[in-house]
Each structure stands twice: as structure tokens, then as C-alpha cells.
Protein backbone atom coordinates (compact mmCIF):
# COMPACT_ATOMS: atom_id res chain seq x y z
CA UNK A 1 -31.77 14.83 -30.27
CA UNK A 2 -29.96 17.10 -27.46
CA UNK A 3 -28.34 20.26 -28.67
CA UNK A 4 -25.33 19.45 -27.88
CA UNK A 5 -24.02 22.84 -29.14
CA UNK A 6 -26.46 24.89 -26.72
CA UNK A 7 -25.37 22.42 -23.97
CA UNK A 8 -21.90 23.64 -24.13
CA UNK A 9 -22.62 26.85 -23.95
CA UNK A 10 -24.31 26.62 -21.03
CA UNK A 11 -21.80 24.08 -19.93
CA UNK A 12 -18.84 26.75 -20.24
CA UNK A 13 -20.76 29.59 -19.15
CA UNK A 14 -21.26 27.41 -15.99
CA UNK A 15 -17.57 26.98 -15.97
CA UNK A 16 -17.25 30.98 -15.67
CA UNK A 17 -19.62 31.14 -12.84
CA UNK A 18 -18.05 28.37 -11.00
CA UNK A 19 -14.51 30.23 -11.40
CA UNK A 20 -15.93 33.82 -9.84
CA UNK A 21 -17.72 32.58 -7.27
CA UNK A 22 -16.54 29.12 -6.02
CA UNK A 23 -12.51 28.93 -6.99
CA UNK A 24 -11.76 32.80 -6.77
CA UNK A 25 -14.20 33.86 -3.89
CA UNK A 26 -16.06 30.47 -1.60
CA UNK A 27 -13.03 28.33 -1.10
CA UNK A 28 -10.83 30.96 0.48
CA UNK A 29 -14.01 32.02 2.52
CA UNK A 30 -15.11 28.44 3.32
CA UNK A 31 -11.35 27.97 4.32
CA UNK A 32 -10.94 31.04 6.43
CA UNK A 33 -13.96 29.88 8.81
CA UNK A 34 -13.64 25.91 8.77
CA UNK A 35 -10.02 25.68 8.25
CA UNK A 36 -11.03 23.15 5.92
CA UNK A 37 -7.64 23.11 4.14
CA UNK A 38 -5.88 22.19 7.37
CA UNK A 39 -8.24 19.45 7.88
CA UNK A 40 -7.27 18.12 4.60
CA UNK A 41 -3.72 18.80 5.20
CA UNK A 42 -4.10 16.34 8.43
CA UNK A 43 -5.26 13.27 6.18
CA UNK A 44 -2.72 14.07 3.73
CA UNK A 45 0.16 13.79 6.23
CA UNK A 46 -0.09 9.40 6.62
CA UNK A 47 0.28 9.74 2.61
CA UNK A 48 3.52 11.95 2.65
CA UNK A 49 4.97 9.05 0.76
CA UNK A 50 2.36 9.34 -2.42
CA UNK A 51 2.13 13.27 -1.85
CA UNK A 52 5.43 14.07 -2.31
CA UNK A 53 5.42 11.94 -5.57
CA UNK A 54 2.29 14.39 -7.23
CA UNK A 55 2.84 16.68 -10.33
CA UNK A 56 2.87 20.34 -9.54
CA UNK A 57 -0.16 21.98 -9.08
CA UNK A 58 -1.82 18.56 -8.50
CA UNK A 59 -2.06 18.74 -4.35
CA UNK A 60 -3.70 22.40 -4.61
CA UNK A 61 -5.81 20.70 -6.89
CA UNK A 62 -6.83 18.24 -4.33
CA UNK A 63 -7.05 20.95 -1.65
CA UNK A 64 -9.35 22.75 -4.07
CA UNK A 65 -11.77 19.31 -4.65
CA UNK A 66 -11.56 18.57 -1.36
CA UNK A 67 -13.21 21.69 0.32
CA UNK A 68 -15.64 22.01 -2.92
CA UNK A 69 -16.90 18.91 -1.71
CA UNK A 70 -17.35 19.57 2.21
CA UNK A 71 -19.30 22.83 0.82
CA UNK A 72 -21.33 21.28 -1.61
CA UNK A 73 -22.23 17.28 -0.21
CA UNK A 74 -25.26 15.92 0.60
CA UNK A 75 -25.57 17.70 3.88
CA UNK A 76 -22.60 20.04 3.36
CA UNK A 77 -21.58 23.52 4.15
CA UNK A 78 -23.44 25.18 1.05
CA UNK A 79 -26.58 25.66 2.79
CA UNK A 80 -24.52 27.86 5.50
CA UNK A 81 -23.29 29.96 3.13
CA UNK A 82 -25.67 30.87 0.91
CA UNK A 83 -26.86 33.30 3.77
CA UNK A 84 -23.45 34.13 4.59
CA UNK A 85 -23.36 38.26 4.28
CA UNK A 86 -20.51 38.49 2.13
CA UNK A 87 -22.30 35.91 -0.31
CA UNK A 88 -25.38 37.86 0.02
CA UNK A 89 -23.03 41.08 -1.68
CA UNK A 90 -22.04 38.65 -5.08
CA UNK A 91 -24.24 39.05 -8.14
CA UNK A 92 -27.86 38.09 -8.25
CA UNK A 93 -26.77 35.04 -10.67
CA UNK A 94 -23.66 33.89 -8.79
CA UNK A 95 -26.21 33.62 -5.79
CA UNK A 96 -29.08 31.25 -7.30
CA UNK A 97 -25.72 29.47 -8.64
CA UNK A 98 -25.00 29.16 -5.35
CA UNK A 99 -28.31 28.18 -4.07
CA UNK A 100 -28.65 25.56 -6.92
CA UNK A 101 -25.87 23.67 -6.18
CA UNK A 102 -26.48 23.95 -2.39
CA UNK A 103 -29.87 21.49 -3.43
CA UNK A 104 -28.29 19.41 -6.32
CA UNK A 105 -25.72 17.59 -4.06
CA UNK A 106 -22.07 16.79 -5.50
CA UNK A 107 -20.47 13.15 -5.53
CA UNK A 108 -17.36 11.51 -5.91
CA UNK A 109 -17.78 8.84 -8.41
CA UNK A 110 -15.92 5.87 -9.86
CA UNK A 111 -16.94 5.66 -13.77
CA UNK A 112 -16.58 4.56 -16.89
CA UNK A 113 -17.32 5.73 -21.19
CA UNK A 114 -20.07 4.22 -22.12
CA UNK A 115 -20.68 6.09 -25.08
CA UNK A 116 -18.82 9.25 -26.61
CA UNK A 117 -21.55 11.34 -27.35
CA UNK A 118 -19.89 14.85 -29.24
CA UNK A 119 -17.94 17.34 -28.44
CA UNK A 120 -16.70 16.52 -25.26
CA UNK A 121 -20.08 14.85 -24.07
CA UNK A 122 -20.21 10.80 -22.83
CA UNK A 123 -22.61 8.68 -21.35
CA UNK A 124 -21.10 7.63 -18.28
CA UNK A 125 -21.63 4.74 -16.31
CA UNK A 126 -20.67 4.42 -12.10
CA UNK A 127 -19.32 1.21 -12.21
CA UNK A 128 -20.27 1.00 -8.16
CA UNK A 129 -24.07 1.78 -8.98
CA UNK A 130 -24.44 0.88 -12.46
CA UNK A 131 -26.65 4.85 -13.07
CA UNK A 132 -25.87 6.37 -16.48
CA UNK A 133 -25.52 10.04 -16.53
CA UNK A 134 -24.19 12.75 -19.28
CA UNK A 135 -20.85 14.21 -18.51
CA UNK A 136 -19.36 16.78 -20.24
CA UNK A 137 -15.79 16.53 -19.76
CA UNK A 138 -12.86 18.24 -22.23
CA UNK A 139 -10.26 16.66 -19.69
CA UNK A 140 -12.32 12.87 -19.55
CA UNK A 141 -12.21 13.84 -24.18
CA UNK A 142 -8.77 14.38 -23.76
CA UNK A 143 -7.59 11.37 -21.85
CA UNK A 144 -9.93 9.51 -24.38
CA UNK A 145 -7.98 10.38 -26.94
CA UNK A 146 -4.36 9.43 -25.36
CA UNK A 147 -4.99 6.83 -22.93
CA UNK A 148 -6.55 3.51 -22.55
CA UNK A 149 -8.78 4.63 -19.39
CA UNK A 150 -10.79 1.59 -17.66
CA UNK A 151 -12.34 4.28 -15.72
CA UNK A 152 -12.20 7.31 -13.66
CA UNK A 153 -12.68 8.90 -10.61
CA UNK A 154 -14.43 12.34 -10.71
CA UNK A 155 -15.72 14.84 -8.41
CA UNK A 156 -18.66 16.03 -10.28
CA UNK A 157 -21.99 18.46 -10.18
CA UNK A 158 -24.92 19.06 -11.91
CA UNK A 159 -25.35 22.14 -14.05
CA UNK A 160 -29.48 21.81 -15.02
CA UNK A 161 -28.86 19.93 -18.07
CA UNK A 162 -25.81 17.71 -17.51
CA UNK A 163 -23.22 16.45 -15.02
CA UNK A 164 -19.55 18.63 -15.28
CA UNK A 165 -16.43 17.48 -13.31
CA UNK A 166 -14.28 19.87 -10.75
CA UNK A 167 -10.81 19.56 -9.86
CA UNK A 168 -8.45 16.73 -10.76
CA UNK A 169 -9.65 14.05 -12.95
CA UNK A 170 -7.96 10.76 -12.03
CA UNK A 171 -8.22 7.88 -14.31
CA UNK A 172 -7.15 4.23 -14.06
CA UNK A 173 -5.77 1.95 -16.81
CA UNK A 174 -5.99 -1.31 -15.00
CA UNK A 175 -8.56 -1.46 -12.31
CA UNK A 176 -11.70 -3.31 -11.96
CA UNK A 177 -15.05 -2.29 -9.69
CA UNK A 178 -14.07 -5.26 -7.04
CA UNK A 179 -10.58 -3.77 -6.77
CA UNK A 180 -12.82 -0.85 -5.01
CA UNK A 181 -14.20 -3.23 -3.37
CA UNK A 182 -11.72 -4.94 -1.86
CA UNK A 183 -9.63 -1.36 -1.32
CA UNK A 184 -12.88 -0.19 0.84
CA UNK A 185 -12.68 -3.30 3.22
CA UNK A 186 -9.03 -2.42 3.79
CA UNK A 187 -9.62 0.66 4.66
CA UNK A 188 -11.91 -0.26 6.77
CA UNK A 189 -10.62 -3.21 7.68
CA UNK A 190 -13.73 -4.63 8.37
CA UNK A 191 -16.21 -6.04 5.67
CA UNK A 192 -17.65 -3.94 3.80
CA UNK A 193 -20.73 -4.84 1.57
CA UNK A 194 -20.84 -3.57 -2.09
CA UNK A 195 -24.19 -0.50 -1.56
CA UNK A 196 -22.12 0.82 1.17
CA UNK A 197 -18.41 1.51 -1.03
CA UNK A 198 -20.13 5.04 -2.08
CA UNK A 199 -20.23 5.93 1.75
CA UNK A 200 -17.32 5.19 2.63
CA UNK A 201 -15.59 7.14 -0.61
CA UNK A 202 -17.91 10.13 0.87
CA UNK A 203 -16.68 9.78 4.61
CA UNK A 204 -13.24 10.34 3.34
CA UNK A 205 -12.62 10.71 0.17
CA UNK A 206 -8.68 11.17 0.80
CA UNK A 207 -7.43 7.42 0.35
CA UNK A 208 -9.48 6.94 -2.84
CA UNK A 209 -7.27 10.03 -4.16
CA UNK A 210 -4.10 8.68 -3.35
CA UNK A 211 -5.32 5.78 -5.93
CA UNK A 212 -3.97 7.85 -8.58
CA UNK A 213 -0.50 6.60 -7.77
CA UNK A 214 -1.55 3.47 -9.57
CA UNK A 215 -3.03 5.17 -12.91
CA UNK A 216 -0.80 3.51 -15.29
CA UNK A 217 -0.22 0.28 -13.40
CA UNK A 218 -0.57 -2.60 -16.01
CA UNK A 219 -2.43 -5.63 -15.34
CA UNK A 220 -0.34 -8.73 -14.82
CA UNK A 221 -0.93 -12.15 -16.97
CA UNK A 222 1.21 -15.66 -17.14
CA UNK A 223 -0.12 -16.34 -20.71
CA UNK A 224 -3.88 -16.38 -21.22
CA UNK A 225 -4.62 -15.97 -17.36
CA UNK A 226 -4.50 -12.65 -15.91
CA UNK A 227 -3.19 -12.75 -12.16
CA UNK A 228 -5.90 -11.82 -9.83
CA UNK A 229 -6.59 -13.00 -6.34
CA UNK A 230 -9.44 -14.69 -5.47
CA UNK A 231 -10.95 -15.47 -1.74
CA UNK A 232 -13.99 -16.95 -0.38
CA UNK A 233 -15.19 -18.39 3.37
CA UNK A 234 -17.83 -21.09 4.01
CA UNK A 235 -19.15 -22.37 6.66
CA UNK A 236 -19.06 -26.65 6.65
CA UNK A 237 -20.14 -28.20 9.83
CA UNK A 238 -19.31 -31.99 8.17
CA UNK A 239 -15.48 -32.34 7.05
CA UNK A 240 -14.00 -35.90 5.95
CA UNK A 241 -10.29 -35.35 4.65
CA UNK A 242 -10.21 -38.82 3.28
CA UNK A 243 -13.53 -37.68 0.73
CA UNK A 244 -11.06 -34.98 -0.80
CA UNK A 245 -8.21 -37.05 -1.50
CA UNK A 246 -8.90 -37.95 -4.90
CA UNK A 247 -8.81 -34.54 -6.06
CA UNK A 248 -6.54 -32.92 -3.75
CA UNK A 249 -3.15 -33.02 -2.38
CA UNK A 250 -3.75 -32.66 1.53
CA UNK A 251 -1.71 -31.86 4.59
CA UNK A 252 -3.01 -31.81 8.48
CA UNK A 253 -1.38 -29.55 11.15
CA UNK A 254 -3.67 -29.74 14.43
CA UNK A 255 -6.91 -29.44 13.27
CA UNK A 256 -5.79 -27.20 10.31
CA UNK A 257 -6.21 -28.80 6.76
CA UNK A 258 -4.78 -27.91 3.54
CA UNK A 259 -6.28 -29.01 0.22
CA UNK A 260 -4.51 -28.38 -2.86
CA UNK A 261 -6.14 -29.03 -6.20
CA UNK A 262 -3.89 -31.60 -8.47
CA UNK A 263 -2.42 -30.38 -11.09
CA UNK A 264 -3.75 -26.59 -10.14
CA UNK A 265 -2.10 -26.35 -7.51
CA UNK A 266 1.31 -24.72 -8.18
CA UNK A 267 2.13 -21.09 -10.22
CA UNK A 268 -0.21 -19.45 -11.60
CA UNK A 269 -3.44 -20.92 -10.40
CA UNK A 270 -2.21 -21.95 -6.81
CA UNK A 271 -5.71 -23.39 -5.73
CA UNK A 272 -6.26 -24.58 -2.66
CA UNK A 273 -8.62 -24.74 0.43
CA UNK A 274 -7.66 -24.69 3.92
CA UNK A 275 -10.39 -25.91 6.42
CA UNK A 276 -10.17 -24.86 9.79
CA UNK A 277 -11.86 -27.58 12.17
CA UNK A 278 -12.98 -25.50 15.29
CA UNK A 279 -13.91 -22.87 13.15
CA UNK A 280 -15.74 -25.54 10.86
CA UNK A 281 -14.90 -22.79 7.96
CA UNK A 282 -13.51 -23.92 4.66
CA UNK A 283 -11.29 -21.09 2.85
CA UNK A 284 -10.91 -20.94 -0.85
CA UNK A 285 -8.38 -19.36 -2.57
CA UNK A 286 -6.87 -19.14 -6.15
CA UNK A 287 -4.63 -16.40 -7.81
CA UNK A 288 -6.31 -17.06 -11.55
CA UNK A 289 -10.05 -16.35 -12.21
CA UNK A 290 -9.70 -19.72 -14.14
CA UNK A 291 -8.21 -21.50 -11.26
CA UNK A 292 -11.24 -20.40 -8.84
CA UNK A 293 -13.58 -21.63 -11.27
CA UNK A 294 -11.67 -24.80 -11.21
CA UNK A 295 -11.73 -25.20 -7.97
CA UNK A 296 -15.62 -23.94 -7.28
CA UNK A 297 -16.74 -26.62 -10.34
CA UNK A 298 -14.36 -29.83 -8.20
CA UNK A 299 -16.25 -28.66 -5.04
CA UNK A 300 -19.52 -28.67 -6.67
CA UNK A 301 -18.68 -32.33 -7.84
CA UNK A 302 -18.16 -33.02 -3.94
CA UNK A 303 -21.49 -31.35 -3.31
CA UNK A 304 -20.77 -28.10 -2.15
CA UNK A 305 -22.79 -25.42 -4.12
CA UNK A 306 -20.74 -22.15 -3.38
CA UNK A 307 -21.48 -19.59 -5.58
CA UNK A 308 -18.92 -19.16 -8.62
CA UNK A 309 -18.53 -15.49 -7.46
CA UNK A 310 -15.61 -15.38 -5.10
CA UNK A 311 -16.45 -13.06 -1.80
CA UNK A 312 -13.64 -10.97 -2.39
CA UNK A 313 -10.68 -10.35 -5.04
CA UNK A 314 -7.90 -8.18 -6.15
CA UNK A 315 -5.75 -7.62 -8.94
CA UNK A 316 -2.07 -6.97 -8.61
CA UNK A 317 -2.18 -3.39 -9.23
CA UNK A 318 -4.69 -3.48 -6.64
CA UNK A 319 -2.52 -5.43 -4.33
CA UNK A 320 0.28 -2.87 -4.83
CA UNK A 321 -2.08 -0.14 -4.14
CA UNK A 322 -3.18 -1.37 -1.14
CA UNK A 323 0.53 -2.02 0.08
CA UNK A 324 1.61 1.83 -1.28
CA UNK A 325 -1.25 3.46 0.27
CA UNK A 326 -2.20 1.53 3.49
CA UNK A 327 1.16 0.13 3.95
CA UNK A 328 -0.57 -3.10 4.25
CA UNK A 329 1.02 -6.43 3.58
CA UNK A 330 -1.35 -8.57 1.74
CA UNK A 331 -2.99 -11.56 3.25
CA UNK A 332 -5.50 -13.24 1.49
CA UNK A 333 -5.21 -16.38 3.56
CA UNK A 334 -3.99 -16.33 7.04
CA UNK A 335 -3.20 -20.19 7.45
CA UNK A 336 -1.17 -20.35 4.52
CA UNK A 337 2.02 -19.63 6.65
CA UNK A 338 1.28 -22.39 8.88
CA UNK A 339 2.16 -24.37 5.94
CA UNK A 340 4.71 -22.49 4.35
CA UNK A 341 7.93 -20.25 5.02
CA UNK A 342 6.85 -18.42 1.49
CA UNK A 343 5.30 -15.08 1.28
CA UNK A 344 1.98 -14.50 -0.12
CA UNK A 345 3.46 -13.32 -3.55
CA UNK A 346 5.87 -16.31 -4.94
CA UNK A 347 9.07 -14.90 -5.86
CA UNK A 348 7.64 -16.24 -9.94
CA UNK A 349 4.87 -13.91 -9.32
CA UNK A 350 7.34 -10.86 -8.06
CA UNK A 351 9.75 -11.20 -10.88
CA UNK A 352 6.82 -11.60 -13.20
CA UNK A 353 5.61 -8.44 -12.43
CA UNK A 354 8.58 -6.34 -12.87
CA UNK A 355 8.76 -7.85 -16.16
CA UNK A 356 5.77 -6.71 -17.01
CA UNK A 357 6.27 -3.40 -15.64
CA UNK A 358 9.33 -2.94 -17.67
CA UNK A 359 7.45 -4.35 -21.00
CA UNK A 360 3.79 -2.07 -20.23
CA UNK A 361 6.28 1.29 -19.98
CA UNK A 362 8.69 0.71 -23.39
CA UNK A 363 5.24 -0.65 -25.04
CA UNK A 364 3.80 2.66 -23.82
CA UNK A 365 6.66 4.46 -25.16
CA UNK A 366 6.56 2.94 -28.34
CA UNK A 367 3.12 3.60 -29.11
CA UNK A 368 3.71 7.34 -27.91
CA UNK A 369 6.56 7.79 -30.60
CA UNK A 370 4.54 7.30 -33.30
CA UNK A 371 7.29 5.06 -35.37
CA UNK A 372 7.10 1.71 -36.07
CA UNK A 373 8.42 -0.76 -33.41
CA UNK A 374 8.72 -4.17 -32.82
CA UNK A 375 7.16 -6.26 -29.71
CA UNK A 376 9.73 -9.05 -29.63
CA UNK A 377 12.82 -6.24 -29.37
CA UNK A 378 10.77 -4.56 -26.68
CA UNK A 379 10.24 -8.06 -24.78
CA UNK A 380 13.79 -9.05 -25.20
CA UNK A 381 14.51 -5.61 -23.35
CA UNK A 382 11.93 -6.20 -20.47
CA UNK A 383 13.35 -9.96 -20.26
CA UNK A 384 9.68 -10.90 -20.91
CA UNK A 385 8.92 -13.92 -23.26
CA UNK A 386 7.74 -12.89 -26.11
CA UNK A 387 3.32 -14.63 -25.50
CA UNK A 388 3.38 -13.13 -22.34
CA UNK A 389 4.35 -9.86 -24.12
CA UNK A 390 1.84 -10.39 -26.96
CA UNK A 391 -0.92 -11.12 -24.80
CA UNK A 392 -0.27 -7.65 -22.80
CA UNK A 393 0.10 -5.88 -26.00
CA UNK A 394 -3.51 -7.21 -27.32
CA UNK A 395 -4.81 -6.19 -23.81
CA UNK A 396 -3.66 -2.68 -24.46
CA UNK A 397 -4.91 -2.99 -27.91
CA UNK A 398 -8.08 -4.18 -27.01
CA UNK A 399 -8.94 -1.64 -24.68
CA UNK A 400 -7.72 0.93 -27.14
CA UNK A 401 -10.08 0.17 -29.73
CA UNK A 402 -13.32 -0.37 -27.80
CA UNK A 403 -12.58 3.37 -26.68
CA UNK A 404 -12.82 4.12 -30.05
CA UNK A 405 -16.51 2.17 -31.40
């Protein structure tokens, strides 16, 4: 069994060095010869709007990560330095520090508990990856301990023994690993295929940063169903309107079909598929996971084996993020408007989420105060009916308690 006791020793001692000779000495040299915190400054400037919103102290925090990192990548600055002559004058240990983490590269990484260890220790798992790794973390023990974290995103480097974390920890109460996905192809806005999200975070990790603006965001249900939007393309070369009609409600605009599923068709589910005949491309969309697996098990019937996975999705806190951060509107389906004068969020699914909004923050509230409260009052007060509230409450619950097996 690991001494965990020894560990953080070594873990804090670590700490020390990293405070001489990296925060109180590197940086401000880095800096003064790259300009690195100028560079920085320049990304920061299309995110004014999320900036100006920070904590204080948080931005020099991000200054702070953000050269760390440029020094001490995969292929960073570190190497530079560690001949640098004023480095060469810092204590024999603060140099093979130095050197060390020069060869041990440091990564931004999007993960999640999978097991608290002791004393500030956790098995960690990148949810991008799937690698394990021990983290010791008194800021990832802390948020443990008050939050319902789905997971976080770190800076962190490797100390001989175990991974530590530098700079702001960020952490994320309703995301899932394909809202990253989905983020990182509209960033790009191009595609984007899942091994190749951790290289785009390291080209610039800037935008993934300005994710903290949607920590606390609460997922959004309509009962049982959470809200999350689901896309997928397909190439068919063979397309008979007539052979979907049994199933499907369908409408023809030159040489533009749309297929909506009976009885799934309207709020929350909306499924439908549009097929696009000079493209010969059949788009599938739903805004429930249980209304794309609908509509995926009807097609199958037809004899179209798509996989169940859909090619891309989002949540709504997602979908916010991308419109806070990229200043993106949202299109999941392009030929939807040809269709219909309605925006891509119904104004059911708008008002539903500043319910929920309202609910998730006194419900957060509540639980902070420590006194006894009651979720019907607290619905009545976010004009949310009181399942809908119930089910968000368990959610919160849930989550809760498996951070505390």
C-alpha cells in the first residue's frame, strides 16, 4: 500500500520548490523574454465578455497557468531555460527541479474522481483518454467536499511519485466528455475526431478556460428525459418518400424532405430526418437521448443500420457555452428553417430552462443553509412543476452521493 503520508510530504515540499523557482523567479523571467503574458492577453481580448465576469485574482491566475504551460509542454520553453545563466545561479535542487520537469511534460486535462484515495489523493480518470493517474489535489478534496463536480479541468505535472495540479482548478457540474467534443468542432469549426480534442486543448488552451463560465450550469430535463441534442449524417443513394409514410409525418420543398417521427415528433423529443436529394444525405436529429434511439430503432425497421451513437451532441449548458464563448448561434440542422420560421430552441425549451435555472440556484441555496427546506416551496418560487423539480433534485442528489462511495 502507498505511503500516502510520505507522498505528501514530498508532494508539499514540491509545492515549495515550485513557489521559489517557477511562481516567484521563471514566470517573470519567461515573461520578460517571450512576452508571453501579452500573448495571452491577445486571446483573452475576444473573451472580454467572460473576463470581465472572473473572481479577483482568477485572470492572474490564468496568466500564471498559461505561461507555466508554454514553459513546461511537450516541446516547450523549459528546455531553453534550464541553461539560461540566471537559472544556472538558483540552487543545485531548484535546477534538477527544473530539469525534471523540462523532461516530464505538463498537460491540460479534462477529468474526473474515480476513487478518493486519502488525504487529498484520487484516482483520476481523463474522460478524453480514459488513463488513470494519482492526483494529489487539496483544492480537487475541497471542491469534493462542497460541490457535485462531474469533472474538472486541470493543468497538471508530475512530481516522481504522483501527478499535482498548478493554477486554477476549474470544475464542471453538468458537462459530459461529448460536450468537449462537440465544443472542439466549434472551435474549429471543422470536424474534429475524438484522439485529436487533446491537441486542440494544447494549441490553445484559452477557450477551454473560458468554460468555467458554465461551472454551475444545471442540466436541463422535461420529466424523465434530460434535454440534449443529438445529430447524425448518412449517406443514402436510394430515397422513396412514400416507404416512410407510415411512420412519419413528411413534407417536400424542392428536393428537400422532412420526416417527422409520429407521435415523437413535437417537444421534447422533436425527431425528425431531413433528406437532402442532390446531396443524397439523410440528417437525423432529436433533442432527447430517448427520442434518437427512437428514431435510430424506426430506421433500423426500414433497413437502415446507423449506429445508435449519434455523430455529434450537446447538452444545453453546452449549447449556452458555445453561444457565451464563441458567440455562436446554434445550428444543429441547417434545413430546419426551410421548414420553419422557429428558432432552433422552441420558446418551451427557452422558458424551460430559465425555470430550471431559477429552481438549480434556490435548490443550491437551500442545501448550502444547512436548514431544512422544502422542494415544492422552492418549485413554486422557480414556477417549475413540482416532477420536473424532483427529478433535478434526485440528479443533484445522485451525483452527490456517488462522490461520496
Amino acid at each position: 500500500m502507498p505511503d500516502y503520508q510520505r507522498m505528501r510530504y514530498a508532494c508539499n515540499k514540491t509545492g515549495e520548490i515550485l513557489g521559489r523557482v517557477v511562481d516567484e523567479f521563471l514566470l517573470y523571467l519567461c515573461d520578460q523574454e517571450e512576452s508571453l503574458a501579452d500573448e495571452f492577453a491577445q486571446k483573452l481580448v475576444k473573451y472580454r465578455h467572460i473576463v470581465e465576469t472572473m473572481p479577483e485574482g482568477f485572470v492572474s491566475g490564468l496568466v500564471a497557468q498559461y505561461i507555466a504551460f508554454q514553459l513546461f509542454r511537450r516541446g516547450g520553453l523549459a528546455q531553453k531555460y534550464t541553461g539560461h545563466p540566471m537559472v544556472l545561479k538558483r540552487d543545485a535542487r531548484e535546477i534538477d527541479f527544473l530539469k525534471f520537469q523540462a523532461v516530464h511534460p505538463w498537460r491540460f486535462v479534462f477529468c474526473s474522481v474515480k476513487e478518493f484515495l486519502r488525504d487529498s489523493f484520487f484516482a483520476m480518470t481523463d474522460v478524453l483518454t480514459g488513463e488513470e493517474f494519482l492526483l494529489y489535489s487539496p483544492a480537487v478534496a475541497t471542491l469534493e467536499e462542497e460541490k457535485s463536480v462531474s469533472f474538472y479541468f486541470l493543468l497538471i505535472f508530475f512530481n516522481g511519485k504522483c501527478w499535482q495540479t498548478y493554477g486554477p482548478v476549474a470544475y464542471f457540474q453538468a458537462l459530459f466528455p461529448f460536450d468537449l467534443h462537440y465544443f472542439a468542432k466549434e472551435l474549429r469549426s471543422a470536424p474534429v475526431a475524438w484522439a485529436e480534442i487533446p491537441a486542440v486543448i494544447e494549441e490553445d488552451p484559452a477557450p477551454f478556460m473560458m468554460l468555467w463560465v458554465g461551472a454551475e450550469q444545471p442540466l436541463i430535463y422535461h420529466g424523465k428525459d434530460m434535454i440534449v441534442i443529438s445529430f447524425s449524417a448518412y449517406r443514402v443513394e436510394k430515397f422513396d418518400a412514400g416507404k416512410y409514410a407510415s411512420h412519419f409525418f413528411i413534407q417536400q420543398k424542392d428536393g428537400l424532405y422532412r420526416l417527422s417521427l409520429k407521435r415523437w415528433h413535437r417537444f421534447p423529443h422533436h425527431c425528425e430526418c431531413f433528406y437532402v436529394a442532390n446531396e443524397q444525405t439523410l440528417y437525423l436529429t432529436a433533442r432527447t437521448e430517448r427520442g434518437y434511439e427512437k428514431l435510430i430503432t424506426v430506421l433500423k425497421k426500414m433497413g437502415h443500420e446507423f449506429p445508435r451513437e449519434p455523430q455529434s451532441r450537446a447538452t444545453m449548458v453546452m449549447i449556452y457555452l458555445v453561444r457565451k464563448i464563441l458567440g455562436k448561434e446554434v445550428k444543429f440542422n441547417p434545413y430546419e428553417e426551410y421548414f420553419s420560421e422557429e428558432p432552433d430552441l422552441s420558446p418551451e425549451e427557452e422558458e424551460l430552462m430559465e425555470r430550471v435555472n431559477r429552481f438549480c440556484k434556490l435548490f443550491t441555496e437551500a442545501l448550502n443553509s444547512g436548514e431544512p427546506f422544502d422542494i415544492e416551496k422552492l418549485a413554486d418560487q422557480a414556477g417549475l412543476d413540482y416532477e420536473n423539480a424532483r427529478e433535478v433534485a434526485a440528479t443533484f442528489q445522485r451525483m452527490i452521493e456517488r462522490r461520496r462511495i
